[in-house]
PDB file of N, CA and C in Angstrom:
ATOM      1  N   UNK A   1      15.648  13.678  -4.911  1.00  0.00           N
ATOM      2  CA  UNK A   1      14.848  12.472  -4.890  1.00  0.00           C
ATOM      3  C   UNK A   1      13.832  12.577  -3.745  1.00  0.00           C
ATOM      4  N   UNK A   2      12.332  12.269  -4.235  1.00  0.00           N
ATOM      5  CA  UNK A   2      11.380  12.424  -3.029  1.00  0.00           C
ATOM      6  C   UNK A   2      11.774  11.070  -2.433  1.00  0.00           C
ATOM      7  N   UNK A   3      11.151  11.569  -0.741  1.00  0.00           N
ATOM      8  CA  UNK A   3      11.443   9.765   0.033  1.00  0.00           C
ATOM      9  C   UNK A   3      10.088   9.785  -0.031  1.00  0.00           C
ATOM     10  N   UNK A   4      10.417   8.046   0.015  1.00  0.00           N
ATOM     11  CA  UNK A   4       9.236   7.371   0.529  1.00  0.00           C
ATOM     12  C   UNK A   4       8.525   6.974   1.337  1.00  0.00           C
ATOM     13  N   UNK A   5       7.235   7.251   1.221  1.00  0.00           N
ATOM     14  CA  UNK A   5       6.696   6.614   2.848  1.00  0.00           C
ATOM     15  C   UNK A   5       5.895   5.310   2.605  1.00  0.00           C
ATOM     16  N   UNK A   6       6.166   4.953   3.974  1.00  0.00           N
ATOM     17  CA  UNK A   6       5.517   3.698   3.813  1.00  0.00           C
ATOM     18  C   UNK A   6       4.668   3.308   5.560  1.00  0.00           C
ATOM     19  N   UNK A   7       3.286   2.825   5.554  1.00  0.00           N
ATOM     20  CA  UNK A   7       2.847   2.657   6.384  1.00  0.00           C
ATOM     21  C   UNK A   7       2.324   1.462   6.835  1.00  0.00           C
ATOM     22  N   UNK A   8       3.105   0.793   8.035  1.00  0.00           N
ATOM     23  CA  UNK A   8       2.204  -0.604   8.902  1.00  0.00           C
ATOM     24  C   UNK A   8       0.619  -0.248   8.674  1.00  0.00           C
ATOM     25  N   UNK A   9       0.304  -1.259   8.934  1.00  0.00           N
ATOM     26  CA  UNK A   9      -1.009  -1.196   8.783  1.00  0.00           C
ATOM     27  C   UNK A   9      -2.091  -3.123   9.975  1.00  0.00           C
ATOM     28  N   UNK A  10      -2.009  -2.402  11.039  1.00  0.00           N
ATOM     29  CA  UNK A  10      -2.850  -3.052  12.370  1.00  0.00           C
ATOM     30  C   UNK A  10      -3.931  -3.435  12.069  1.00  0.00           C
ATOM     31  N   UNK A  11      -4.598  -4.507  12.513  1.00  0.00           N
ATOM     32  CA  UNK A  11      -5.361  -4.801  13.210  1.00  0.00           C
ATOM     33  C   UNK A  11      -5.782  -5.424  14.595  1.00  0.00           C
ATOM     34  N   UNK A  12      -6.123  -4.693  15.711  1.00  0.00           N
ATOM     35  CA  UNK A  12      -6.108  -5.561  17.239  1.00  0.00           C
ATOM     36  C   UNK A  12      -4.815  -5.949  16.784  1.00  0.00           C
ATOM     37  N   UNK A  13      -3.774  -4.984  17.128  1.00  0.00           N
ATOM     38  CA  UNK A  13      -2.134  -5.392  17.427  1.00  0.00           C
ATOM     39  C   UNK A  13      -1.719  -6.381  16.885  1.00  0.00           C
ATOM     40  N   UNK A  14      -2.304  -6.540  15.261  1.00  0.00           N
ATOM     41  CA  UNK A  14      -1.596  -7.584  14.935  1.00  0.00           C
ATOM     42  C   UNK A  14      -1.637  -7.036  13.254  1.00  0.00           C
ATOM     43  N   UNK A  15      -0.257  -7.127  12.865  1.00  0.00           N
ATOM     44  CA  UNK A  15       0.040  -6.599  11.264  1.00  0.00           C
ATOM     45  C   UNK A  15      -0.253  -7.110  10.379  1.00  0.00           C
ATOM     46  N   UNK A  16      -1.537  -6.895   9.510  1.00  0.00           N
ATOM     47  CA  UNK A  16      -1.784  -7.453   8.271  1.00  0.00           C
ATOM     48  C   UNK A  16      -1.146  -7.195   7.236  1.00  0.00           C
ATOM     49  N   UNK A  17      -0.612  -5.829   6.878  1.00  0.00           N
ATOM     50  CA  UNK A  17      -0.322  -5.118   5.315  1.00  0.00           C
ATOM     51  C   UNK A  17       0.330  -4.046   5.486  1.00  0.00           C
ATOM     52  N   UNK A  18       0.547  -3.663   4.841  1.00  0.00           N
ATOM     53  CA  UNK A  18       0.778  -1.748   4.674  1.00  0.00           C
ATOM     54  C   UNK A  18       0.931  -1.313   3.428  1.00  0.00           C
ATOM     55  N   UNK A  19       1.107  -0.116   3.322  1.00  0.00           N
ATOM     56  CA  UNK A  19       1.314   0.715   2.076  1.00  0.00           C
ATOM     57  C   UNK A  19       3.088   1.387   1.513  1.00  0.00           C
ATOM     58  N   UNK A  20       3.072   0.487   0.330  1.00  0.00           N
ATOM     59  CA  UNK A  20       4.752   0.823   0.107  1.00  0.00           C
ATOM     60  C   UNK A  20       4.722   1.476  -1.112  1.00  0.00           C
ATOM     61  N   UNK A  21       4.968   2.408  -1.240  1.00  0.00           N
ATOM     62  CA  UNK A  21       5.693   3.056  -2.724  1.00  0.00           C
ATOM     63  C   UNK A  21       3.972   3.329  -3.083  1.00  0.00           C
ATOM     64  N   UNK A  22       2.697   3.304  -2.896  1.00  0.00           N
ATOM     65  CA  UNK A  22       1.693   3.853  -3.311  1.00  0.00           C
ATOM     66  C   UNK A  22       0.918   2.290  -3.541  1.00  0.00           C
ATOM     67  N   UNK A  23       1.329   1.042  -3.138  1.00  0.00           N
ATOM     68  CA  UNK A  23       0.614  -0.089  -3.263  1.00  0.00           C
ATOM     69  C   UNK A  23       0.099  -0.390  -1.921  1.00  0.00           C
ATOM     70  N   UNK A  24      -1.085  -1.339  -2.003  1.00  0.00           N
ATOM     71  CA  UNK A  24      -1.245  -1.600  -0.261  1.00  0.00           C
ATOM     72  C   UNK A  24      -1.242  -3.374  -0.907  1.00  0.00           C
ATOM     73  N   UNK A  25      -0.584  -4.076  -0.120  1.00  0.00           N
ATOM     74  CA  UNK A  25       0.259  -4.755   0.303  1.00  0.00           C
ATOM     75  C   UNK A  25      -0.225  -5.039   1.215  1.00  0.00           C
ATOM     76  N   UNK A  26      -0.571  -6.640   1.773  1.00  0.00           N
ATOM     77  CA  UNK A  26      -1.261  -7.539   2.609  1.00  0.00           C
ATOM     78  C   UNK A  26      -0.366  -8.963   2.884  1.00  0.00           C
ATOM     79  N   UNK A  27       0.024  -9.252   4.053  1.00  0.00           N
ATOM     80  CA  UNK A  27       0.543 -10.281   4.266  1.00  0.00           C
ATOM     81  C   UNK A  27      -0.211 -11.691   3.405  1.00  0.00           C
ATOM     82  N   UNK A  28       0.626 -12.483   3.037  1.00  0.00           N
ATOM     83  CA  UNK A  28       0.367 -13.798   2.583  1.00  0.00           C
ATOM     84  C   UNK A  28      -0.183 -15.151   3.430  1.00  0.00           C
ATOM     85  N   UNK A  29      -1.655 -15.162   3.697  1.00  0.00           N
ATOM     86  CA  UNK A  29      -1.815 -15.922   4.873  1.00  0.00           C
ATOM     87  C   UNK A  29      -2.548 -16.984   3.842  1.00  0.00           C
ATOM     88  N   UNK A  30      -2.909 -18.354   4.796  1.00  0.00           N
ATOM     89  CA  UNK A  30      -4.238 -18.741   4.125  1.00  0.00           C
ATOM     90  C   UNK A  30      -5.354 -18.561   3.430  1.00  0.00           C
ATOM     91  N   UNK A  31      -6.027 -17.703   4.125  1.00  0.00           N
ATOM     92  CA  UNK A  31      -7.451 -16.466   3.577  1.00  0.00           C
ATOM     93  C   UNK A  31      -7.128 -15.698   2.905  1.00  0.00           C
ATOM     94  N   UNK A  32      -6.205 -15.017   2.654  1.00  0.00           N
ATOM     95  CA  UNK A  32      -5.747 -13.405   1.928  1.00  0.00           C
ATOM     96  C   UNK A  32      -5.037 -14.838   0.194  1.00  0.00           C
ATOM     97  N   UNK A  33      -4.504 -15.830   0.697  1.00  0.00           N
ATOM     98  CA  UNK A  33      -4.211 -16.867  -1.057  1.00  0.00           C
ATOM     99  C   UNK A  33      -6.411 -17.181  -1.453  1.00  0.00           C
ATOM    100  N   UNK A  34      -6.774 -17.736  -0.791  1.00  0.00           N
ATOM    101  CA  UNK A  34      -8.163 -18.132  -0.680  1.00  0.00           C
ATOM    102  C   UNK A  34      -8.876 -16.585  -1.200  1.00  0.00           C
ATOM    103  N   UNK A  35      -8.623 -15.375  -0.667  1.00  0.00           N
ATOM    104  CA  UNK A  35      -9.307 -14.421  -1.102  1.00  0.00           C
ATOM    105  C   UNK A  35      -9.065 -13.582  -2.363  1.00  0.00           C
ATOM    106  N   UNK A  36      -7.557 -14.018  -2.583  1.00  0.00           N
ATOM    107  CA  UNK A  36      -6.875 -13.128  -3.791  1.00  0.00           C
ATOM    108  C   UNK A  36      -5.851 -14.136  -5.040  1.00  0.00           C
ATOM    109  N   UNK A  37      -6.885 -15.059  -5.153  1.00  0.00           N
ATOM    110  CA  UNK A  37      -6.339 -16.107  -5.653  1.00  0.00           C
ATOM    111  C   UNK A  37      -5.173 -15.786  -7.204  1.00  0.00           C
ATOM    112  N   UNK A  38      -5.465 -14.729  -7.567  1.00  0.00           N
ATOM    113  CA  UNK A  38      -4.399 -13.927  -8.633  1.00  0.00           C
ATOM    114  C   UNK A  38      -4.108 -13.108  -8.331  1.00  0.00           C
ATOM    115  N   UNK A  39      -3.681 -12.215  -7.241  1.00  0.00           N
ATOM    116  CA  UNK A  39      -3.288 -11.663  -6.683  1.00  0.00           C
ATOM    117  C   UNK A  39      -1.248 -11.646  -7.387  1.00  0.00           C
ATOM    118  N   UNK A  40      -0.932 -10.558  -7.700  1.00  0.00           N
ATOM    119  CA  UNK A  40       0.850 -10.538  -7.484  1.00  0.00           C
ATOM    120  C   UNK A  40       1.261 -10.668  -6.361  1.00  0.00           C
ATOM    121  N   UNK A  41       2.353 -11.536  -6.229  1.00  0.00           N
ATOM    122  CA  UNK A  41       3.196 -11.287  -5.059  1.00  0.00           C
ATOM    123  C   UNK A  41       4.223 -10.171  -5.325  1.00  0.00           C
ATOM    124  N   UNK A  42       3.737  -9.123  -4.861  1.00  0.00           N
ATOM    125  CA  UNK A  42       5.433  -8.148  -4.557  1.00  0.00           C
ATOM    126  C   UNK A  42       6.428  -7.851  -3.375  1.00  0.00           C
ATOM    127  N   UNK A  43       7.272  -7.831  -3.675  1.00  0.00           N
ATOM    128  CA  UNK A  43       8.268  -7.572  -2.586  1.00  0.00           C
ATOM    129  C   UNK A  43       8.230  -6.262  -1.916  1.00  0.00           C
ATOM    130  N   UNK A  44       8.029  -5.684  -0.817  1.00  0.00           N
ATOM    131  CA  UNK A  44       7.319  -4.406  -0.585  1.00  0.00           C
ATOM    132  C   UNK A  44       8.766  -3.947  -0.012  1.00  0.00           C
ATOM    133  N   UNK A  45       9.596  -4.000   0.087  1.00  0.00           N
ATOM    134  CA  UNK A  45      10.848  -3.184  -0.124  1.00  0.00           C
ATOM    135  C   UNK A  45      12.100  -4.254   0.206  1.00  0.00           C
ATOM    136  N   UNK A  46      13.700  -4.218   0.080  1.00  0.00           N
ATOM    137  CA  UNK A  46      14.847  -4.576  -0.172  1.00  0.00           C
ATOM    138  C   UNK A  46      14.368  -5.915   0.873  1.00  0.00           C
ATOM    139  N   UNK A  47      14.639  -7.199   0.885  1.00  0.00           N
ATOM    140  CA  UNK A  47      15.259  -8.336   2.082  1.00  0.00           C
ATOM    141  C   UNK A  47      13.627  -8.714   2.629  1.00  0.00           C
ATOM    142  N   UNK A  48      12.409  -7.757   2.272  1.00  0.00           N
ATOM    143  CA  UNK A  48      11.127  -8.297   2.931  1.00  0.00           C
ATOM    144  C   UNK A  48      10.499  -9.663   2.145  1.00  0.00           C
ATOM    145  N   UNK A  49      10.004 -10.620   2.614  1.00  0.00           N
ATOM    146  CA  UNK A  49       9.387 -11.198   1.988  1.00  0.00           C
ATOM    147  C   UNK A  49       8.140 -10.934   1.117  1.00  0.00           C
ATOM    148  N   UNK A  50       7.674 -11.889   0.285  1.00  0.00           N
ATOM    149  CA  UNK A  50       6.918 -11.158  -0.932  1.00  0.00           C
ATOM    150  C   UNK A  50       5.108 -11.004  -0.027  1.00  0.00           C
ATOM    151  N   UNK A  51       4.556 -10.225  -0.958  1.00  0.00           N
ATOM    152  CA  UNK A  51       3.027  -9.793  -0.387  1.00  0.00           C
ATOM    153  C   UNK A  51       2.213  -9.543  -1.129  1.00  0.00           C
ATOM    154  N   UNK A  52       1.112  -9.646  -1.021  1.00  0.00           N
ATOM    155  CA  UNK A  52       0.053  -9.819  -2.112  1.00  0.00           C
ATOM    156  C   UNK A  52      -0.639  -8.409  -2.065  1.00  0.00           C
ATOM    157  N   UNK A  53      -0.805  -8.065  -3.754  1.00  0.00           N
ATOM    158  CA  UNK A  53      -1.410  -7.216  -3.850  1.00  0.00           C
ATOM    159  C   UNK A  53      -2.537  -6.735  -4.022  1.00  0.00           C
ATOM    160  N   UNK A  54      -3.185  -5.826  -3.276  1.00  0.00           N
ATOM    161  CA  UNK A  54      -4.507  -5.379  -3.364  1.00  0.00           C
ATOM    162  C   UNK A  54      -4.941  -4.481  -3.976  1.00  0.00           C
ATOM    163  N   UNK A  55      -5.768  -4.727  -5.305  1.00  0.00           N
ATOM    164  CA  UNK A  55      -6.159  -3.782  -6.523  1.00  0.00           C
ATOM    165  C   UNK A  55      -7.624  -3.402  -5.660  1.00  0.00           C
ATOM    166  N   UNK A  56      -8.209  -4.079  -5.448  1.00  0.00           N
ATOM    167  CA  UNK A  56      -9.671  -3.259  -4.978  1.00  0.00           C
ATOM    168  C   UNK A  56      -9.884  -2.433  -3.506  1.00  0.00           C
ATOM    169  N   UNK A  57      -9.565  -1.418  -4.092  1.00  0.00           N
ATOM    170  CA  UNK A  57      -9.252  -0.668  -2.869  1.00  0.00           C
ATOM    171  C   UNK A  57     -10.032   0.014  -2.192  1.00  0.00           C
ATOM    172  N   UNK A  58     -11.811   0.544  -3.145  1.00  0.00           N
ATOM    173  CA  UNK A  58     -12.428   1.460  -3.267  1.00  0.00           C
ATOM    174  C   UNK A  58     -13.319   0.361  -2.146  1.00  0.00           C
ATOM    175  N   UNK A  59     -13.484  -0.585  -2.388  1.00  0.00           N
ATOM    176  CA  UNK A  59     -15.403  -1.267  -2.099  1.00  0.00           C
ATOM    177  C   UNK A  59     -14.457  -1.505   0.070  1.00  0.00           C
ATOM    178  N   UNK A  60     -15.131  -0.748   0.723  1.00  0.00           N
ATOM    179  CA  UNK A  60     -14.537  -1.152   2.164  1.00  0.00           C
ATOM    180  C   UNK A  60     -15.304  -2.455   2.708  1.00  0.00           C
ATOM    181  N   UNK A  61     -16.906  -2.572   2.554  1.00  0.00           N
ATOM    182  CA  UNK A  61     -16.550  -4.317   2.651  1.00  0.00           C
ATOM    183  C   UNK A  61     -15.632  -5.124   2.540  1.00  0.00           C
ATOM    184  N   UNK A  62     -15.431  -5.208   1.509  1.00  0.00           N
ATOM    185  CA  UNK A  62     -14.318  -6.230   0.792  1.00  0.00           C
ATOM    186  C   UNK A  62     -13.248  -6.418   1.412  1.00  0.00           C
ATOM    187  N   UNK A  63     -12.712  -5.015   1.582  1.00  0.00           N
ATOM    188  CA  UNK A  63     -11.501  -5.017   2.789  1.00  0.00           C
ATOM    189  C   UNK A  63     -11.681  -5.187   4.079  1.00  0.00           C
ATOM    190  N   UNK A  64     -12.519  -4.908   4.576  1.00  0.00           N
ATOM    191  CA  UNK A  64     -13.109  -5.548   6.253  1.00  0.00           C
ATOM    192  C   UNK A  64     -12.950  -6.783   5.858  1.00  0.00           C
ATOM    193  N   UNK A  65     -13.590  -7.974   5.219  1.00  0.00           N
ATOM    194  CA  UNK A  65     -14.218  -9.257   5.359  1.00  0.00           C
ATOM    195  C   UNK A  65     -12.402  -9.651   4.707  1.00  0.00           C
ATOM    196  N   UNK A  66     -11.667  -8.484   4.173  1.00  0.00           N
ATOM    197  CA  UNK A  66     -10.459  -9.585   3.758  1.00  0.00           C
ATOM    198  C   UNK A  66      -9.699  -9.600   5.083  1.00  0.00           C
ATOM    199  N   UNK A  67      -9.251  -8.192   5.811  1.00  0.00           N
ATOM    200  CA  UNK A  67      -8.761  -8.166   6.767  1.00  0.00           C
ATOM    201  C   UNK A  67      -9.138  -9.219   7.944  1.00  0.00           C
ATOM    202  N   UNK A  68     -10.833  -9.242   8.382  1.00  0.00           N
ATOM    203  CA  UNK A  68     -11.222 -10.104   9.345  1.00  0.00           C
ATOM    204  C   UNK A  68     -10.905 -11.928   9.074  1.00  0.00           C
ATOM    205  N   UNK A  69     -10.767 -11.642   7.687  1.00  0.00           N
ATOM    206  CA  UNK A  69     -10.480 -13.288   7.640  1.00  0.00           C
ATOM    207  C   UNK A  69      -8.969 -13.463   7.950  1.00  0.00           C
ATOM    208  N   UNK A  70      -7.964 -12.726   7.154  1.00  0.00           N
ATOM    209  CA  UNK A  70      -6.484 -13.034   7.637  1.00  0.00           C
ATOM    210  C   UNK A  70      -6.249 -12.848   9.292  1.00  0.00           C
ATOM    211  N   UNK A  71      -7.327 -12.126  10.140  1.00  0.00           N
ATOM    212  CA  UNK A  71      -7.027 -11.869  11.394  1.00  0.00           C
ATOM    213  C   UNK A  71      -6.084 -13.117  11.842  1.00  0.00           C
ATOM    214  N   UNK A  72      -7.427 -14.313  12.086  1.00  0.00           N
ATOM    215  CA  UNK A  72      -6.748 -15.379  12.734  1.00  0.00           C
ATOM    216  C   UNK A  72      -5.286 -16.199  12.136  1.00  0.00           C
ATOM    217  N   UNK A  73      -5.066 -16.115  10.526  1.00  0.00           N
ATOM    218  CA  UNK A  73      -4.119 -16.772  10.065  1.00  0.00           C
ATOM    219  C   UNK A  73      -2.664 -16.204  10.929  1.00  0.00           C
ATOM    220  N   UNK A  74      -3.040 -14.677  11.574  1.00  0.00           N
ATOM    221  CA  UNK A  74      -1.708 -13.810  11.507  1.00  0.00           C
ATOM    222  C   UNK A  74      -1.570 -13.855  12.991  1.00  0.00           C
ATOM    223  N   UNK A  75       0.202 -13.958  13.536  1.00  0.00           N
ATOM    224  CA  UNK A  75       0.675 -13.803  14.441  1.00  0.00           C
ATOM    225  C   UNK A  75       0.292 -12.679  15.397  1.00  0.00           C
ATOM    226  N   UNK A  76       0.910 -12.582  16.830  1.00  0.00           N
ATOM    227  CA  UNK A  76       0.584 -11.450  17.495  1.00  0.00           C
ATOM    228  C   UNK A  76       1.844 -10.545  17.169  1.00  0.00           C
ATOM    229  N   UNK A  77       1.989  -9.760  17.309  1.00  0.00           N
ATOM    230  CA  UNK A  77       3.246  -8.703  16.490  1.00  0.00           C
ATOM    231  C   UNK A  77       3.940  -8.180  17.887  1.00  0.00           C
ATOM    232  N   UNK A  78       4.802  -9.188  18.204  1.00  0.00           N
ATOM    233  CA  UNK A  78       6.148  -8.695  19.091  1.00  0.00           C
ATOM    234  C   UNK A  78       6.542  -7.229  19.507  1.00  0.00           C
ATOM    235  N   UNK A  79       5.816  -6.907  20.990  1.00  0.00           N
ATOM    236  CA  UNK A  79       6.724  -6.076  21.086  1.00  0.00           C
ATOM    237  C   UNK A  79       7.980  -5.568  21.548  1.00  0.00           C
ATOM    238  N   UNK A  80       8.267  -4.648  20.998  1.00  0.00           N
ATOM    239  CA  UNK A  80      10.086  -3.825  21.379  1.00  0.00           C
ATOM    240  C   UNK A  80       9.921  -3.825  23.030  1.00  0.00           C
ATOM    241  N   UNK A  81      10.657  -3.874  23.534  1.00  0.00           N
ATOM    242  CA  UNK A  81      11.077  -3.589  24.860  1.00  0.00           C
ATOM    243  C   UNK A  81      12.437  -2.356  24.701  1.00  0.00           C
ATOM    244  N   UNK A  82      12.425  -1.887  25.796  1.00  0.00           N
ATOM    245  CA  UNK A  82      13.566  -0.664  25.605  1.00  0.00           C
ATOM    246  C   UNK A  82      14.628  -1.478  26.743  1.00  0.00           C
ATOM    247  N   UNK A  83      15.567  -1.441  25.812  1.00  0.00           N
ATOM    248  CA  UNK A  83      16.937  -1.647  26.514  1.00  0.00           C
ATOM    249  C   UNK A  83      17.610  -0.643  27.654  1.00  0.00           C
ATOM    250  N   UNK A  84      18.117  -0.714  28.676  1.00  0.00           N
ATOM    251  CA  UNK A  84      18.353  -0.278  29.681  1.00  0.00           C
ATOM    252  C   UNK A  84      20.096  -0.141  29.755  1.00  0.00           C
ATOM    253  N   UNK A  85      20.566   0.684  29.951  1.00  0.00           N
ATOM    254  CA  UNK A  85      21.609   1.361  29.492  1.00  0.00           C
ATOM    255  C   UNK A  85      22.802   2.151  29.360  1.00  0.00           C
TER     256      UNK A  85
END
């Protein structure tokens, strides 16, 4: 069985999307429902909550102006600290 990869996907330290199983996959914010108004929600692997999918993958405008709009909807993305030991 091949594994799978799957990649976070940043902006200014903060996680919009990533790529699971060969889909790219965008958090569910305000702007990204407003921008992808039929959009599927898929579950991008086991226990994650669901995420909207992105068919237009080719035009990179599109994806700048989608990314820059979910910027503000999206949290700052916690980081790990290393436990001491």
């Amino acid at each position: 069985m091949a594994s799978k990869k799957e990649y976070l996907l940043y902006y200014n330290d903060k996680l919009f999307g990533g790529i699971y199983d060969d889909r790219f996959l965008v958090k569910v914010t305000v702007s990204s429902l407003e921008l992808l108004p039929d959009a599927p929600q898929e579950i991008p692997y086991d226990g994650a909550k669901p995420m909207l999918l992105v068919t237009e993958i080719e035009n990179k405008n599109y994806l700048r102006g989608l990314i820059l709009s979910m910027y503000e909807d999206l949290s700052e993305t916690k980081k790990m600290s290393k436990k001491k030991g």
